[in-house]
N, C-alpha and C. Protein backbone atom coordinates (compact mmCIF):
# COMPACT_ATOMS: atom_id res chain seq x y z
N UNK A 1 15.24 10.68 14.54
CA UNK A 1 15.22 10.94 13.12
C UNK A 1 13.78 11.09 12.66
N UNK A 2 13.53 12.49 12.16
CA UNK A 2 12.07 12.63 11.65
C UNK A 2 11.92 11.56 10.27
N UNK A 3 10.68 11.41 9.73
CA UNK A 3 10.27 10.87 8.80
C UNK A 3 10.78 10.52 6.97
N UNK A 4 10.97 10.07 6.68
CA UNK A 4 12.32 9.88 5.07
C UNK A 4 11.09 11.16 4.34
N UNK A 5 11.21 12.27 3.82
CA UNK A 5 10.96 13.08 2.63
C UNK A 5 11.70 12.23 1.20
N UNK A 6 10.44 12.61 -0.02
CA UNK A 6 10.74 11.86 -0.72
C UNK A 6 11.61 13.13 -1.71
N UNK A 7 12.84 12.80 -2.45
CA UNK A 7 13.05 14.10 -3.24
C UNK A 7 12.25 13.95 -4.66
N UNK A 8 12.22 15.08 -5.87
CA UNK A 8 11.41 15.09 -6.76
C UNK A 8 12.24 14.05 -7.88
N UNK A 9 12.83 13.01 -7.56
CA UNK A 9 13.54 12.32 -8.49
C UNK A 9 12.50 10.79 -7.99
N UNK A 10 12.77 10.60 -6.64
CA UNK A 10 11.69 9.73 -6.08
C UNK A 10 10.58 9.64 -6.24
N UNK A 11 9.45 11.16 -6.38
CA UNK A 11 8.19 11.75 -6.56
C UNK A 11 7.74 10.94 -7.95
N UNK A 12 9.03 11.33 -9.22
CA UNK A 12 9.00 11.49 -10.28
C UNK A 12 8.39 9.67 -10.30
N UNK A 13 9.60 9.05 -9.71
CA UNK A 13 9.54 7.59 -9.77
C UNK A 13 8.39 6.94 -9.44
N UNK A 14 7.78 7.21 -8.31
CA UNK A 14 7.03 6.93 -7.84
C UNK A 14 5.39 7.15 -8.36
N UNK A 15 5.33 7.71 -8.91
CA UNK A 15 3.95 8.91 -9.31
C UNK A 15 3.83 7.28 -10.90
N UNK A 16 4.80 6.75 -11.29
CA UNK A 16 4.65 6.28 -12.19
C UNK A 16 4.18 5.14 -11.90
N UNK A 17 4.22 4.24 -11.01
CA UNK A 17 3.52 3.38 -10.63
C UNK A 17 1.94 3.19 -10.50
N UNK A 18 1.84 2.21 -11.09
CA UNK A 18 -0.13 2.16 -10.96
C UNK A 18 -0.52 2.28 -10.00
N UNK A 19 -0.09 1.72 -8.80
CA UNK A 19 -0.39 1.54 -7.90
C UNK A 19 -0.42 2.55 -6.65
N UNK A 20 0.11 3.77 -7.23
CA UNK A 20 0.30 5.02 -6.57
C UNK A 20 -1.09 5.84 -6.81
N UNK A 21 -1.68 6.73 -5.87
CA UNK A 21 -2.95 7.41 -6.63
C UNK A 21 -2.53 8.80 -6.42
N UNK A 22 -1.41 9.50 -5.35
CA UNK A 22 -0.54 10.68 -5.62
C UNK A 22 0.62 10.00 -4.51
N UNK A 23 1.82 11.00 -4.78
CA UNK A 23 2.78 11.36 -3.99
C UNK A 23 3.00 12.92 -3.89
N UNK A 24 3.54 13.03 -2.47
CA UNK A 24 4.52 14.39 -2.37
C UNK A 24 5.71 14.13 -1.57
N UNK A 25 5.99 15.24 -1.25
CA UNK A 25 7.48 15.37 -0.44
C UNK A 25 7.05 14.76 0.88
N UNK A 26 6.13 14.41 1.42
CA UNK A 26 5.77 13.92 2.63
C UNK A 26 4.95 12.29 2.98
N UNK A 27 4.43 12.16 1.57
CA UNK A 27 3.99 10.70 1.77
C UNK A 27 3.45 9.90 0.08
N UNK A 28 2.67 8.67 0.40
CA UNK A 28 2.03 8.46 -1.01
C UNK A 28 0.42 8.14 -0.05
N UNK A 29 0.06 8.21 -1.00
CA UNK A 29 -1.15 7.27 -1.40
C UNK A 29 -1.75 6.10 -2.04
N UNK A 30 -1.90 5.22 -1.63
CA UNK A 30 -1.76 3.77 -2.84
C UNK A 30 -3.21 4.04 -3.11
N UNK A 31 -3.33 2.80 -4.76
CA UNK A 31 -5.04 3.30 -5.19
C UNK A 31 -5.50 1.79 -4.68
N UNK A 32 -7.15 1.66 -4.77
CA UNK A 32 -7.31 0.78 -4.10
C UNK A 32 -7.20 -0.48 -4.37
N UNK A 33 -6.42 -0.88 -5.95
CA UNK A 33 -6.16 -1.86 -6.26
C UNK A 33 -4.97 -2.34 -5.20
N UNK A 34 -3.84 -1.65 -5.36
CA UNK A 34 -2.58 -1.61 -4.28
C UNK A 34 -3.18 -2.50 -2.87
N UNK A 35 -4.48 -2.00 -1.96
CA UNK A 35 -4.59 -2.19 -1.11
C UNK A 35 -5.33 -3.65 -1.16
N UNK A 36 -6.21 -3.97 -2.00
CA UNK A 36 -7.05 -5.28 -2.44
C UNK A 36 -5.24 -6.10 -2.51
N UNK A 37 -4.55 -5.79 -3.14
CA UNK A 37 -3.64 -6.88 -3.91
C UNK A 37 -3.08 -7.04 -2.10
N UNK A 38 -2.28 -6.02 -1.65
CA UNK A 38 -2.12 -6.01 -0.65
C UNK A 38 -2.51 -6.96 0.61
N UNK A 39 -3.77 -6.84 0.78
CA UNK A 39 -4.70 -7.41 1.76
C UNK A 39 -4.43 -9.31 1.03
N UNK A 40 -4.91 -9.53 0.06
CA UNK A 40 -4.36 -10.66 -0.42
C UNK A 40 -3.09 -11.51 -0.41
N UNK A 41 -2.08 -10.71 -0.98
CA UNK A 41 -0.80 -11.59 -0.55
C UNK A 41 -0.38 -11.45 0.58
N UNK A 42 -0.95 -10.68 1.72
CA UNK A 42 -0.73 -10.96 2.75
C UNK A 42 -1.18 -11.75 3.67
N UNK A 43 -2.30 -12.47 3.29
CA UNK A 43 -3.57 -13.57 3.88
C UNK A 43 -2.57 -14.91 3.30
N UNK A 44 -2.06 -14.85 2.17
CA UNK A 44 -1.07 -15.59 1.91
C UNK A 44 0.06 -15.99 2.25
N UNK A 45 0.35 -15.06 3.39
CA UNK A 45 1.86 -15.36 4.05
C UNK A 45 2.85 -14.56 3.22
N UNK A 46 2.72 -13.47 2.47
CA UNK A 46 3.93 -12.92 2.06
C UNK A 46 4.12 -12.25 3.02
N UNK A 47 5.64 -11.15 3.38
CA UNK A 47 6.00 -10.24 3.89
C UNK A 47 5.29 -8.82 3.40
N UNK A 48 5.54 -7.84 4.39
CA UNK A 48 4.98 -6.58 3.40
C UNK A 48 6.04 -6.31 2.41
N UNK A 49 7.86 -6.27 2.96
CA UNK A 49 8.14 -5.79 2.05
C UNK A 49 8.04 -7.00 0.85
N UNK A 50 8.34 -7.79 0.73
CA UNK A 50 8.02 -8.56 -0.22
C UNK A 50 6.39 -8.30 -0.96
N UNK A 51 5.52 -7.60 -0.77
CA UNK A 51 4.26 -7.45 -1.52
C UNK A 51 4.81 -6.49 -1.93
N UNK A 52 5.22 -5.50 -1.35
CA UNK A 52 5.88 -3.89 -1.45
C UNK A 52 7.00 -4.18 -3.27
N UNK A 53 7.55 -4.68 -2.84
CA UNK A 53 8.92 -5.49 -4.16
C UNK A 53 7.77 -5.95 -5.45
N UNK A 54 6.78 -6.57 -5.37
CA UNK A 54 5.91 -7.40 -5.91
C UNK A 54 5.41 -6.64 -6.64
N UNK A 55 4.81 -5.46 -5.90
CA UNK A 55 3.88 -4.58 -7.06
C UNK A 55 4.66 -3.15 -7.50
N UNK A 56 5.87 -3.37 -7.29
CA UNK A 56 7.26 -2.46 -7.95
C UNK A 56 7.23 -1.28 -7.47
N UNK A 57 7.58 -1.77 -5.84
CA UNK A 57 8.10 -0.12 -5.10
C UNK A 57 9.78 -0.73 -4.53
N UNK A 58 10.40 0.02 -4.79
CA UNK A 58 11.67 0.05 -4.31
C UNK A 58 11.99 0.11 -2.62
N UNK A 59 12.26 -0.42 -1.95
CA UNK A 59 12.04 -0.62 -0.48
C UNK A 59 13.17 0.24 0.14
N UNK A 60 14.01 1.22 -0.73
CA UNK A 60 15.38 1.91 -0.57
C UNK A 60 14.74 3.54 -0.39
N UNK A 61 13.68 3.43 -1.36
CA UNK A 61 12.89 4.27 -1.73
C UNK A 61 11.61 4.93 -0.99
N UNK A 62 10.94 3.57 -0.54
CA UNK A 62 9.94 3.49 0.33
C UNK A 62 10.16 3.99 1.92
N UNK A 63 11.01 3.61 2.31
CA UNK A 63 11.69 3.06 3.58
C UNK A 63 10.57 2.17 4.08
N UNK A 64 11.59 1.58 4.92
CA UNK A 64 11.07 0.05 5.65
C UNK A 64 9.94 0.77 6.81
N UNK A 65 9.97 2.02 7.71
CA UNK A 65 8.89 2.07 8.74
C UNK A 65 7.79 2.13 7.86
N UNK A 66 7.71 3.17 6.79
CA UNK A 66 6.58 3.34 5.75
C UNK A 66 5.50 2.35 5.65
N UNK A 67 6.83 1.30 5.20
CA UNK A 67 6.24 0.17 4.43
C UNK A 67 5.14 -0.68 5.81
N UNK A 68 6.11 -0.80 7.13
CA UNK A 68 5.35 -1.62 8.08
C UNK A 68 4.52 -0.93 8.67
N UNK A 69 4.47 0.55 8.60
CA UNK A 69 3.18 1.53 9.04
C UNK A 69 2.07 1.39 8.19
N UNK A 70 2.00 1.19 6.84
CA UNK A 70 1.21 0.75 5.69
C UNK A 70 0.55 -0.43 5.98
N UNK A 71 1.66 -1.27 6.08
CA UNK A 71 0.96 -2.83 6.77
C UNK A 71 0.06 -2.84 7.80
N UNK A 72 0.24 -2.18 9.03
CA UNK A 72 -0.39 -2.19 9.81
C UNK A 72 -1.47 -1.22 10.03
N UNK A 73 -1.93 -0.46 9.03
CA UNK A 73 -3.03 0.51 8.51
C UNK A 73 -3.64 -0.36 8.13
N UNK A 74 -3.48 -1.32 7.00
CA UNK A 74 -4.33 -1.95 5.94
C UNK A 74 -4.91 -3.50 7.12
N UNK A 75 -3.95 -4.11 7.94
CA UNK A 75 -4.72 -4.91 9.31
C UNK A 75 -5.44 -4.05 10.15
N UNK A 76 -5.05 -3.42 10.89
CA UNK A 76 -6.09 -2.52 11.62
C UNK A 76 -7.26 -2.17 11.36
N UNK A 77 -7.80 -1.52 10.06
CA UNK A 77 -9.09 -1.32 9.30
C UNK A 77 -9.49 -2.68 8.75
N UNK A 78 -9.11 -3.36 8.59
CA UNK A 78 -9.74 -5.09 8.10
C UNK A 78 -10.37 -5.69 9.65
N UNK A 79 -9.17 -5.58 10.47
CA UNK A 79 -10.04 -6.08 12.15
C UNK A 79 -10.71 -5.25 12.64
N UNK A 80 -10.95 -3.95 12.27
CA UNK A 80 -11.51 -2.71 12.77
C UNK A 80 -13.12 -2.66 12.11
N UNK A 81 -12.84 -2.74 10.58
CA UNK A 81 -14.55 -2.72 10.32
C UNK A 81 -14.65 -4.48 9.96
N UNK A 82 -14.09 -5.01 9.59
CA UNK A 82 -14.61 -6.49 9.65
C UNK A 82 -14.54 -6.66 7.71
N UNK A 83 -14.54 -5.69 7.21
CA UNK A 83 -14.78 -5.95 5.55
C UNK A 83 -13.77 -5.06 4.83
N UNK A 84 -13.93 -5.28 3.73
CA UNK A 84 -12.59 -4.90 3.01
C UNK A 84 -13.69 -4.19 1.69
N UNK A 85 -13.19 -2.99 1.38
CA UNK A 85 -14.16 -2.56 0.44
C UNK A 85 -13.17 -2.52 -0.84
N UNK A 86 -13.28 -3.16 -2.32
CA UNK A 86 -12.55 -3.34 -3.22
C UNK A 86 -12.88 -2.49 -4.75
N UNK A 87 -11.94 -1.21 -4.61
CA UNK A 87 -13.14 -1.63 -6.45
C UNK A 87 -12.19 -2.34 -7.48
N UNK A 88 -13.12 -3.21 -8.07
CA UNK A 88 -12.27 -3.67 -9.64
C UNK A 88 -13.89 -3.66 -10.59
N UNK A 89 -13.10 -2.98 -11.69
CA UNK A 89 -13.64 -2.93 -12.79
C UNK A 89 -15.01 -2.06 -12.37
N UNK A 90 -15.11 -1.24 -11.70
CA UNK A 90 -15.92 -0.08 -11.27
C UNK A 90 -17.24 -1.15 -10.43
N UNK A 91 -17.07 -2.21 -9.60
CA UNK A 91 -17.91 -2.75 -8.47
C UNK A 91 -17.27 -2.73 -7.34
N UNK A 92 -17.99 -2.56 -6.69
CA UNK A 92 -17.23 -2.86 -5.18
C UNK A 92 -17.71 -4.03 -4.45
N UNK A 93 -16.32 -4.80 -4.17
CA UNK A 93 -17.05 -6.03 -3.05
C UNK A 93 -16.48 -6.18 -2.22
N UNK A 94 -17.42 -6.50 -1.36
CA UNK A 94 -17.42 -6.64 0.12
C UNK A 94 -17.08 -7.78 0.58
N UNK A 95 -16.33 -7.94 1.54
CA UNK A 95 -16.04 -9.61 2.04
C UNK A 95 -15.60 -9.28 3.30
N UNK A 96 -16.50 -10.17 3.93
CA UNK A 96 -16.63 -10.09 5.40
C UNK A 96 -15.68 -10.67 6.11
N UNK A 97 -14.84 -10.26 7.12
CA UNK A 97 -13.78 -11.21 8.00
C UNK A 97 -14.49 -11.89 9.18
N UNK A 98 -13.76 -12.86 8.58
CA UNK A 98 -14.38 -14.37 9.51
C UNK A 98 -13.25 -14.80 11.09
């Protein structure tokens, strides 16, 4: 089974979320708040889909490989460069993995 396409009812849905920075028929993009919040409740012991639920994506919607391919993008580049680059409120900070 190739990859879930999103239809333009999903697009529609999706595009509305803050936490989205585009969608198409083939994937999203989260903005980098998504990925900061992300990286956080997951140092916390949440699940992805449970962060996924948290910052109001539908997991019916999402599909579940998405979601754990996402997860394991956002670990990989944290053990990969060692820092997490964040912006809030137009600074970026850096925090080094220990």
């Amino acid at each position: 089974m190739g990859k879930k396409t999103f239809t333009e009812k999903e697009i529609s849905l999706l595009s509305k979320n803050p936490y989205v920075r585009s969608v198409s028929v083939k994937g999203i993009t989260y903005s980098d708040k998504f990925k900061q919040l992300f990286m956080k409740q997951s140092e916390r012991g949440m699940f992805p889909g449970e962060i996924f639920e948290a910052l109001g994506f539908d997991e019916e919607v999402i599909g579940i490989s998405r979601i754990r391919n996402s997860a394991a993008r956002r670990r990989k580049a944290f053990e990969k460069d060692g820092v997490m680059l964040c912006n809030h409120r137009n600074q970026i900070q850096i925090r080094v993995k220990r």
